[in-house]
PDB file of N, CA and C in Angstrom:
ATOM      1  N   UNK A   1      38.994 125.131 147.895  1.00  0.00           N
ATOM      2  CA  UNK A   1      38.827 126.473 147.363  1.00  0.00           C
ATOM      3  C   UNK A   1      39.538 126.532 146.001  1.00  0.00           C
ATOM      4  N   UNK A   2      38.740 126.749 144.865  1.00  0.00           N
ATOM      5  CA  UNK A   2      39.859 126.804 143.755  1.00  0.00           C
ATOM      6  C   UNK A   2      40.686 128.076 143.502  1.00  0.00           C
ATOM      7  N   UNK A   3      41.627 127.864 142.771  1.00  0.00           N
ATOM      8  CA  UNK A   3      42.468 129.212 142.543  1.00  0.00           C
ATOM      9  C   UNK A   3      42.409 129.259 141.010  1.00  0.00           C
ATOM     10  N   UNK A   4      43.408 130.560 140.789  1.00  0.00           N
ATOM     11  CA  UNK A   4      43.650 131.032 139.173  1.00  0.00           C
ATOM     12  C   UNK A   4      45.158 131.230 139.231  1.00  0.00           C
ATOM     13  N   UNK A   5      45.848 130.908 138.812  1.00  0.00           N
ATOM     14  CA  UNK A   5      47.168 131.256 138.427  1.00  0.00           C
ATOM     15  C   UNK A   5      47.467 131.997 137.504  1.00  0.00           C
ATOM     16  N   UNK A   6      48.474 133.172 137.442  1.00  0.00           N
ATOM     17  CA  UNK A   6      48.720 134.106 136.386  1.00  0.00           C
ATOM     18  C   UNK A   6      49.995 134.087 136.107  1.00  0.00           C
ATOM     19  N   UNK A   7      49.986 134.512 135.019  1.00  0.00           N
ATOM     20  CA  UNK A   7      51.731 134.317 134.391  1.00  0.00           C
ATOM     21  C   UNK A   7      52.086 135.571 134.026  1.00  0.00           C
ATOM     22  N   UNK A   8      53.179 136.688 134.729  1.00  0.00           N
ATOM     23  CA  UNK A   8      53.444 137.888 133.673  1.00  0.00           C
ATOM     24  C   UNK A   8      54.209 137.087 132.754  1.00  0.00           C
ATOM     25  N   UNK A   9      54.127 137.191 131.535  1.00  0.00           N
ATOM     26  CA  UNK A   9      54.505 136.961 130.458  1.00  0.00           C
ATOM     27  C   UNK A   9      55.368 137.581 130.041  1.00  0.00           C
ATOM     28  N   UNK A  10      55.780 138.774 130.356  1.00  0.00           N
ATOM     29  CA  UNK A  10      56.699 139.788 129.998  1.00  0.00           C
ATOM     30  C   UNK A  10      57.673 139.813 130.977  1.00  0.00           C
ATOM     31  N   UNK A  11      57.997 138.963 132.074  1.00  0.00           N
ATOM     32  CA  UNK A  11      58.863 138.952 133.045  1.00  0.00           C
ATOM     33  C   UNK A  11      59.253 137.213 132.645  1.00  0.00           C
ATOM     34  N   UNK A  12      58.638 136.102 132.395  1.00  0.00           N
ATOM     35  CA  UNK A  12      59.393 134.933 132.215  1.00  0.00           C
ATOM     36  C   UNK A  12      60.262 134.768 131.666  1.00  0.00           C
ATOM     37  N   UNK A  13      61.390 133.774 131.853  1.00  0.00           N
ATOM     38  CA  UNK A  13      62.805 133.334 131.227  1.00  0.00           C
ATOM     39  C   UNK A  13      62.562 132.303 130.969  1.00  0.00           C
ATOM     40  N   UNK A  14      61.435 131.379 131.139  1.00  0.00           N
ATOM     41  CA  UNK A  14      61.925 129.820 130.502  1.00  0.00           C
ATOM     42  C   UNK A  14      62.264 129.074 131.249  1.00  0.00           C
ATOM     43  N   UNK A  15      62.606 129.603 132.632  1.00  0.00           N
ATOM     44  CA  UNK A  15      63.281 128.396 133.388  1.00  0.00           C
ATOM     45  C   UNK A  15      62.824 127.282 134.027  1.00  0.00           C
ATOM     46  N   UNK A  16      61.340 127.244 134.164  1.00  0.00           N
ATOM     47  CA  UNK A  16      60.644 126.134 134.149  1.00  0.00           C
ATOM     48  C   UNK A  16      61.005 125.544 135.510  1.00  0.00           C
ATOM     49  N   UNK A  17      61.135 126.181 136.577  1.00  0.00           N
ATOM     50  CA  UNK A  17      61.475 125.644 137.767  1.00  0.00           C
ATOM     51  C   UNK A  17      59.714 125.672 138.152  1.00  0.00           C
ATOM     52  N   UNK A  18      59.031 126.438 137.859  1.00  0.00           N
ATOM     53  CA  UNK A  18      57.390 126.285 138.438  1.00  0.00           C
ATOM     54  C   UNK A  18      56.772 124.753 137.771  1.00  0.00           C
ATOM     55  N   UNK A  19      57.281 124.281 137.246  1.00  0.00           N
ATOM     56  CA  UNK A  19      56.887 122.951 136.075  1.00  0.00           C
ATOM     57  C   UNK A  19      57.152 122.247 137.091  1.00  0.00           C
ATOM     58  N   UNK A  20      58.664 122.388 137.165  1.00  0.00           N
ATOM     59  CA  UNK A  20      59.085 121.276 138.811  1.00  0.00           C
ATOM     60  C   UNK A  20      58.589 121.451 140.145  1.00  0.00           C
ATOM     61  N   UNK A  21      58.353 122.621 140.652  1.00  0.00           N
ATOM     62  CA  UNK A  21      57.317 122.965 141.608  1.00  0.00           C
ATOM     63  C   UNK A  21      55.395 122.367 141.746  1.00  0.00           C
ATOM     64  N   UNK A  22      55.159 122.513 140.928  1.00  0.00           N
ATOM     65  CA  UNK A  22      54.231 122.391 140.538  1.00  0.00           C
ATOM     66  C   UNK A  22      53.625 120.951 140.944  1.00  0.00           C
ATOM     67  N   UNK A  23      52.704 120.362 142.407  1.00  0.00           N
ATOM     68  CA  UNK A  23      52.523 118.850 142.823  1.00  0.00           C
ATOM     69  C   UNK A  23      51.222 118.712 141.956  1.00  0.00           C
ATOM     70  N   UNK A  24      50.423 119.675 141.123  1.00  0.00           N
ATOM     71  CA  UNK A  24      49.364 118.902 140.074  1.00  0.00           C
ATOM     72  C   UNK A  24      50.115 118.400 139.034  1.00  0.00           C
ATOM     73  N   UNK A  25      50.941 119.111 138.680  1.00  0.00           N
ATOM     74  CA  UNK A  25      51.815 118.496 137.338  1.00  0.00           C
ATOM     75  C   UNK A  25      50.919 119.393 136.194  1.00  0.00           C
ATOM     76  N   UNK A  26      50.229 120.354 136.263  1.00  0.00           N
ATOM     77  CA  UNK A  26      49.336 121.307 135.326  1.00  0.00           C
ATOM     78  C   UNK A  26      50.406 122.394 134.472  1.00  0.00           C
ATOM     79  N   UNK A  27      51.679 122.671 134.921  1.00  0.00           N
ATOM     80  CA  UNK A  27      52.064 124.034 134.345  1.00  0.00           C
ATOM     81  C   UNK A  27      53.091 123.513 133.289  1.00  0.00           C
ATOM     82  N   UNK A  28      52.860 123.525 131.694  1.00  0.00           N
ATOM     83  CA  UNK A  28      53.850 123.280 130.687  1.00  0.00           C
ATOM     84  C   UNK A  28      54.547 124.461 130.272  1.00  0.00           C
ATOM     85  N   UNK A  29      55.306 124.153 129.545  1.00  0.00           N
ATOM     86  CA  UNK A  29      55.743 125.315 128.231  1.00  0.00           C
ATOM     87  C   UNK A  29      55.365 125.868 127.237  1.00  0.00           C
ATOM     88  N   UNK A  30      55.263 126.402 127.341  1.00  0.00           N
ATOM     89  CA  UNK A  30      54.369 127.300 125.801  1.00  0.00           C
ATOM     90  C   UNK A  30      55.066 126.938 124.740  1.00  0.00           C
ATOM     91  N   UNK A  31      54.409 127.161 123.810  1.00  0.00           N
ATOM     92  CA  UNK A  31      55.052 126.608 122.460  1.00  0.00           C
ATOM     93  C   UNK A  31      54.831 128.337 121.503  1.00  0.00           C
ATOM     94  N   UNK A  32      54.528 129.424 122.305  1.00  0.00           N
ATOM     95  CA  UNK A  32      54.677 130.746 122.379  1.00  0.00           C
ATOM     96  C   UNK A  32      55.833 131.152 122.946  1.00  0.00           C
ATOM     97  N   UNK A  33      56.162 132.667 122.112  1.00  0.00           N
ATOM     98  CA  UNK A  33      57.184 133.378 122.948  1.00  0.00           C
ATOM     99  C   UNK A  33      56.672 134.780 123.707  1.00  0.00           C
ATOM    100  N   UNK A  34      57.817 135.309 124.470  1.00  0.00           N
ATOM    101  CA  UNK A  34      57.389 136.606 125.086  1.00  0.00           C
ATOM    102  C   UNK A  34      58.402 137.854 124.285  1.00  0.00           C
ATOM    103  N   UNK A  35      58.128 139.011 124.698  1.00  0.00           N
ATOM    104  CA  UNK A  35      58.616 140.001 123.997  1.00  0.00           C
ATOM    105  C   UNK A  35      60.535 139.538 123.868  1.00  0.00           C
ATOM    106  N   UNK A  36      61.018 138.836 124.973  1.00  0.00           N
ATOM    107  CA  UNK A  36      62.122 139.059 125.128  1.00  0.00           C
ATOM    108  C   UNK A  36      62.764 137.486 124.781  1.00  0.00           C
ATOM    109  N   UNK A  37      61.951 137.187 123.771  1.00  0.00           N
ATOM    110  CA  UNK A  37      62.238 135.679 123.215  1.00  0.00           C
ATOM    111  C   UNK A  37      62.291 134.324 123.469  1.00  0.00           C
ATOM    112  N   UNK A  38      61.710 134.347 125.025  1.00  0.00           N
ATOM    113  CA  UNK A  38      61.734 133.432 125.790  1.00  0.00           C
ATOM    114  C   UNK A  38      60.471 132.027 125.787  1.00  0.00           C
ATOM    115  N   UNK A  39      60.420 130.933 125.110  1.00  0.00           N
ATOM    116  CA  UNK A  39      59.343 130.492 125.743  1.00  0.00           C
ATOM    117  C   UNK A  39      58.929 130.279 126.645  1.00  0.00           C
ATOM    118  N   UNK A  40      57.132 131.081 127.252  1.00  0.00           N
ATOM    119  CA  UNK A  40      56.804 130.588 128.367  1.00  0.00           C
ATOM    120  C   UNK A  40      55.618 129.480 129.134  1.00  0.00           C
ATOM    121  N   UNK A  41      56.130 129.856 130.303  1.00  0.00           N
ATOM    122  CA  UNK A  41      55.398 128.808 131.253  1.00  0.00           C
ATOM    123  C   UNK A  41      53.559 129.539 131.414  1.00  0.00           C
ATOM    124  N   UNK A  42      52.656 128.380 130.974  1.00  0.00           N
ATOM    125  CA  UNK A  42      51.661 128.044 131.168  1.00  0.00           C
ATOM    126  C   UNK A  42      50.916 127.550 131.598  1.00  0.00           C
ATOM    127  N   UNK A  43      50.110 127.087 132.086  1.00  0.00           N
ATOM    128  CA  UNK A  43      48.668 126.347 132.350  1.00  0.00           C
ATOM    129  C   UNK A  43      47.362 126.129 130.928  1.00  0.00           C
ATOM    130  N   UNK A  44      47.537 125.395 130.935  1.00  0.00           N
ATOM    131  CA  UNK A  44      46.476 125.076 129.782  1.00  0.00           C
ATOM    132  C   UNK A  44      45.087 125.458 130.014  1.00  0.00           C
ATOM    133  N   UNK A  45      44.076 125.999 129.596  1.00  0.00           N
ATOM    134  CA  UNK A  45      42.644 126.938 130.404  1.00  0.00           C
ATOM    135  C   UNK A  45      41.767 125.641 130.531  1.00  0.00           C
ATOM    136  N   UNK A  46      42.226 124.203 130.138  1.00  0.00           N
ATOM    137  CA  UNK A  46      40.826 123.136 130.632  1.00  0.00           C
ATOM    138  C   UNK A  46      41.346 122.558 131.805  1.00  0.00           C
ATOM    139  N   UNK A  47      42.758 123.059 132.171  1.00  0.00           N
ATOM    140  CA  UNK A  47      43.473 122.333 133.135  1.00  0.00           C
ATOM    141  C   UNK A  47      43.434 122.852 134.680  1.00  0.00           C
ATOM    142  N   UNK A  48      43.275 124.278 134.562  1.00  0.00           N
ATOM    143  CA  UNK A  48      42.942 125.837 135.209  1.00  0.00           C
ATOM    144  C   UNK A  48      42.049 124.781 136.570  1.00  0.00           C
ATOM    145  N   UNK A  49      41.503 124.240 136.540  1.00  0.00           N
ATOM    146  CA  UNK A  49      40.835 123.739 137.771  1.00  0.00           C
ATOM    147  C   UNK A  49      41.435 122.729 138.538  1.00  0.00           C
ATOM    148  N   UNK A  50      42.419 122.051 138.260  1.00  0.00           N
ATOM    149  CA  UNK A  50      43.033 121.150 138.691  1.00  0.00           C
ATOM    150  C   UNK A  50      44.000 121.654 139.774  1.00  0.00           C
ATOM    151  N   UNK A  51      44.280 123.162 139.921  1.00  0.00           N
ATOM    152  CA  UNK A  51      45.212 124.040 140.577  1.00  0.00           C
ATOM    153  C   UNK A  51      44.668 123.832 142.008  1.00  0.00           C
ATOM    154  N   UNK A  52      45.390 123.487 143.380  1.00  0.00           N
ATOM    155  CA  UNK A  52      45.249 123.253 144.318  1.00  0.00           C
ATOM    156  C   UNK A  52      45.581 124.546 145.052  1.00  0.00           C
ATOM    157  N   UNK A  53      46.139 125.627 144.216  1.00  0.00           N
ATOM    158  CA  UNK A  53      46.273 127.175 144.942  1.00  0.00           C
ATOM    159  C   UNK A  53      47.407 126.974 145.981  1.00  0.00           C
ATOM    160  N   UNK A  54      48.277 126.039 145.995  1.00  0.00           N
ATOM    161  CA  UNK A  54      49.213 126.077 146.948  1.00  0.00           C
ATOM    162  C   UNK A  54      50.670 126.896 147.056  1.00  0.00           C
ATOM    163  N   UNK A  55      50.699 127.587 145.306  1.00  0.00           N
ATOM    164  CA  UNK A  55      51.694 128.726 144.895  1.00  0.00           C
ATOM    165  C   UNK A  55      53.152 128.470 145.631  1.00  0.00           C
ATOM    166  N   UNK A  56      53.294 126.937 145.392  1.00  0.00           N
ATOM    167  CA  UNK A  56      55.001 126.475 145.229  1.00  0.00           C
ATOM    168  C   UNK A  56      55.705 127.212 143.671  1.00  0.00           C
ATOM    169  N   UNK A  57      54.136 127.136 142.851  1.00  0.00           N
ATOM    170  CA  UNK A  57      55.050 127.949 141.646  1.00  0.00           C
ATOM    171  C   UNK A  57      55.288 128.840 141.788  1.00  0.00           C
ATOM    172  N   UNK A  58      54.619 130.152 142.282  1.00  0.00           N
ATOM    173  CA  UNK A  58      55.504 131.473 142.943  1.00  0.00           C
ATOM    174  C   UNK A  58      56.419 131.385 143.515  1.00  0.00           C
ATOM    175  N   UNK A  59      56.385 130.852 144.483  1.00  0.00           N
ATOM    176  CA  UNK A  59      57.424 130.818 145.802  1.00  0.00           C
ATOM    177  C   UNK A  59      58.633 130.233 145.160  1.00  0.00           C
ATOM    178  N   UNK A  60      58.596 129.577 143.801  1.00  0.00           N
ATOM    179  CA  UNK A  60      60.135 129.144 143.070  1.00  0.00           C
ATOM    180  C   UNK A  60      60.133 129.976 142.535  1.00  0.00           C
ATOM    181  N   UNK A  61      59.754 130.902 141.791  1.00  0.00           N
ATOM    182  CA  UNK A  61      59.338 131.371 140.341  1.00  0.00           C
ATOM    183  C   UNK A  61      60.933 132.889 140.743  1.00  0.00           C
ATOM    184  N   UNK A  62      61.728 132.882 139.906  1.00  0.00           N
ATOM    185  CA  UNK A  62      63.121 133.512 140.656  1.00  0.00           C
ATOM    186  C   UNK A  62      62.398 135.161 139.635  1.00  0.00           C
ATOM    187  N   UNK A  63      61.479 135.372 139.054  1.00  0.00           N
ATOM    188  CA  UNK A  63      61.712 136.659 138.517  1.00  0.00           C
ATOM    189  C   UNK A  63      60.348 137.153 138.955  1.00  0.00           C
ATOM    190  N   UNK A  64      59.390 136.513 139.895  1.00  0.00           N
ATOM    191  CA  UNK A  64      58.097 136.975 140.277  1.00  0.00           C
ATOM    192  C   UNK A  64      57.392 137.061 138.731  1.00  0.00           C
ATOM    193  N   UNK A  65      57.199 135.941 138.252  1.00  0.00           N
ATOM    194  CA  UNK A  65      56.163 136.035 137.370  1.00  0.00           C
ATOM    195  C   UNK A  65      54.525 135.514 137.383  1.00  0.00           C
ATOM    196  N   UNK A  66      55.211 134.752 138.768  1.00  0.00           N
ATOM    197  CA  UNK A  66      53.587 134.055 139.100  1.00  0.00           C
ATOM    198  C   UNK A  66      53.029 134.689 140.145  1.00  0.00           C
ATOM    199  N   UNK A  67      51.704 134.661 139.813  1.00  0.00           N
ATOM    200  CA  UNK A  67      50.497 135.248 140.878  1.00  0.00           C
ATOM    201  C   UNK A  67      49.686 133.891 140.782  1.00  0.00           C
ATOM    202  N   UNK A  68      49.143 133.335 142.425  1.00  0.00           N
ATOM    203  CA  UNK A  68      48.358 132.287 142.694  1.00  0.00           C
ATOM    204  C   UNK A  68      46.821 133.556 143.177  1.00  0.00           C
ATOM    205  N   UNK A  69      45.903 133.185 142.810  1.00  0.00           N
ATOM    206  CA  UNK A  69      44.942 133.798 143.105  1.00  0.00           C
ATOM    207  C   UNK A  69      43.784 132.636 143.787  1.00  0.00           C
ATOM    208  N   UNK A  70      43.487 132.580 144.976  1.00  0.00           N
ATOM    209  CA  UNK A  70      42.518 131.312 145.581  1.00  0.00           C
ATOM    210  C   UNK A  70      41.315 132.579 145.424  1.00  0.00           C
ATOM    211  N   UNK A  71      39.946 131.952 144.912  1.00  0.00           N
ATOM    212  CA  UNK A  71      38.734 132.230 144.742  1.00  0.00           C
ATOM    213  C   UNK A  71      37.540 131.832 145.670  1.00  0.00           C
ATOM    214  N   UNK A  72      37.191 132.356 146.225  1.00  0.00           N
ATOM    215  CA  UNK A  72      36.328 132.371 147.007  1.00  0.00           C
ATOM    216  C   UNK A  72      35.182 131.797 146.744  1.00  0.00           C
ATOM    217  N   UNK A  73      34.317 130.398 146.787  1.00  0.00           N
ATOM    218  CA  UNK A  73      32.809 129.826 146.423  1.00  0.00           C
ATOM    219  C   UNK A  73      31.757 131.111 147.180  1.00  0.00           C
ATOM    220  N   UNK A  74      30.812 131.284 146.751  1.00  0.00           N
ATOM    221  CA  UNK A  74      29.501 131.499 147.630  1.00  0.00           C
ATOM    222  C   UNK A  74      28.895 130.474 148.126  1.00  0.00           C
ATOM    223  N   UNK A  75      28.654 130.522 149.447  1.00  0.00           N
ATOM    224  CA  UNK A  75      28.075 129.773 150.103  1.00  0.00           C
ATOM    225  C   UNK A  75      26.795 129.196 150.294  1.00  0.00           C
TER     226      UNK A  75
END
């Protein structure tokens, strides 16, 4: 089932514990900042499919910035 991962952007710190979470190895650092100066954590959009939806990056993520979203195929 594939998923979508979301990043509030306005809640990240940088801490990059979802990078280490993360068993595709898909989520880098932005080379962007957020309002509160922080660079953040990303997914690259050609990489976006490689996501196994298993949301270890939430479940680390210490300020709730990640949302795992699994997508439903039609059958």
């Amino acid at each position: 089932m594939p998923a979508r991962v979301q990043f509030r952007e306005d809640r990240c710190k940088g801490c990059l514990l979802c990078v280490q979470a993360c068993p595709s190895g898909i989520i880098l650092q932005s080379s962007r900042f957020n309002q509160l100066g922080y660079k953040i954590a990303e997914i690259p959009h050609e990489r976006m499919q490689e996501c196994k939806g298993c949301a270890f990056c939430a479940l680390m993520c210490p300020d709730y910035a990640i949302t795992v979203f699994k997508i439903e195929e039609d059958a």
